[in-house]
Protein backbone atom coordinates (compact mmCIF):
# COMPACT_ATOMS: atom_id res chain seq x y z
CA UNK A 1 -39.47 57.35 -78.55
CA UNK A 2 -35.86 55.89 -78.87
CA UNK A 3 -36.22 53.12 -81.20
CA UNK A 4 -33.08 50.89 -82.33
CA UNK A 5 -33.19 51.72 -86.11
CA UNK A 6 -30.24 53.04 -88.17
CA UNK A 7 -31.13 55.60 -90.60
CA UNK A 8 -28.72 56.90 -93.14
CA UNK A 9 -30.14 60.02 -94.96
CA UNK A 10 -27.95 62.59 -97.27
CA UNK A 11 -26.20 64.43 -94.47
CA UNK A 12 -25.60 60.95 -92.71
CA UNK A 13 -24.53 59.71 -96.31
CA UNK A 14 -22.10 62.84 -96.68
CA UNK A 15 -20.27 62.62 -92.75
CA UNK A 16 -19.84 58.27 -93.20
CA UNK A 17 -18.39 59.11 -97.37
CA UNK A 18 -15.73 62.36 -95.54
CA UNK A 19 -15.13 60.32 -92.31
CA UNK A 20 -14.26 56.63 -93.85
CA UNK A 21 -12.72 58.11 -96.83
CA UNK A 22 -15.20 56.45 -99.37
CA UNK A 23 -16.48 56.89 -102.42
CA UNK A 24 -18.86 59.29 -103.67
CA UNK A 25 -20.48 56.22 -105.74
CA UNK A 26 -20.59 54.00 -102.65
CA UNK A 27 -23.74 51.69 -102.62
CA UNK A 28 -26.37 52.07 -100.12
CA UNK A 29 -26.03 48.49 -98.90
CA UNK A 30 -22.46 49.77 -97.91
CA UNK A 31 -23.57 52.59 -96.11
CA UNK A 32 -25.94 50.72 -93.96
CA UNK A 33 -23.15 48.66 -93.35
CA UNK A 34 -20.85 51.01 -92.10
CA UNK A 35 -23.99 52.64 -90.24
CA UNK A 36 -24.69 49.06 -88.65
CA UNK A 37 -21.09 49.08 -87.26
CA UNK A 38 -21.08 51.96 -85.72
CA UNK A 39 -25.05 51.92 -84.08
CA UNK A 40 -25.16 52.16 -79.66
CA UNK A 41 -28.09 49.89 -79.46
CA UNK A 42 -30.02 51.80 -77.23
CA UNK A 43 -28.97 55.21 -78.25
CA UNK A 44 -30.55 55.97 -81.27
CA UNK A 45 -31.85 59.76 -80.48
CA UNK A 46 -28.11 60.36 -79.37
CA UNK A 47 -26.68 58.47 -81.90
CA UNK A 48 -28.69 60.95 -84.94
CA UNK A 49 -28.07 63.44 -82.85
CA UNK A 50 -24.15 63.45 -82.75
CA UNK A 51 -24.26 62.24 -86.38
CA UNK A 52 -26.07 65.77 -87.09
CA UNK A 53 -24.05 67.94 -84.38
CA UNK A 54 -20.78 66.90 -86.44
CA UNK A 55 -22.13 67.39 -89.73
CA UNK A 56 -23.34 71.19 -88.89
CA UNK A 57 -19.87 71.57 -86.89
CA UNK A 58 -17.49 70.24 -90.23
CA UNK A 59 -19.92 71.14 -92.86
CA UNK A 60 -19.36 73.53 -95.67
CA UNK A 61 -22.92 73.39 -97.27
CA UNK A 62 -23.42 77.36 -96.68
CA UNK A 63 -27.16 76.77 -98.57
CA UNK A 64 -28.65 74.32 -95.89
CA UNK A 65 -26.52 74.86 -92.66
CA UNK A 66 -29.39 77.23 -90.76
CA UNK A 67 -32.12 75.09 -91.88
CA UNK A 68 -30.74 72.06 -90.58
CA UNK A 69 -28.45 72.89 -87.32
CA UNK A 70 -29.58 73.44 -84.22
CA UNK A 71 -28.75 77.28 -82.17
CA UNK A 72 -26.89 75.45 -80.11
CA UNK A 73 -24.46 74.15 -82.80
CA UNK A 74 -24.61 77.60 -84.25
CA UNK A 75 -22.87 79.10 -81.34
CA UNK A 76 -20.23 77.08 -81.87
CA UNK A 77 -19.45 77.81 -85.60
CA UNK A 78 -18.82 81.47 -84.29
């Protein structure tokens, strides 16, 4: 199911904090803000999806990369 609903969890939280230049402090109402924004209404499953894609493809958290990218993404890093 592709429900319209914005969801900002840690890695979502880490990509919006790197990509908008914000601060690690910044309040959650903020983040849902920016999340708001930036939504496709209609799009949601792609919209996560991207928002996860970049995060395995720019991050540097060695500890939870495997669990949490996809083998697609992974043949990529190489």
């Amino acid at each position: 199911m592709n429900v319209d609903l914005v969801t900002v969890d840690t890695n979502i939280r880490r990509i919006f904090i790197a990509e908008f230049h914000l601060s690690e402090d910044v309040s959650t109402p903020e983040l849902w803000e920016y999340a708001g924004r930036f939504f496709p209404v209609g799009r949601s499953r792609e919209w996560h999806d991207a928002l996860m894609d970049l995060w395995c493809v720019t991050s540097d958290d060695k500890e939870n990369w495997d669990a949490l990218c996809s083998s697609a993404v992974a043949v990529r890093r190489i």
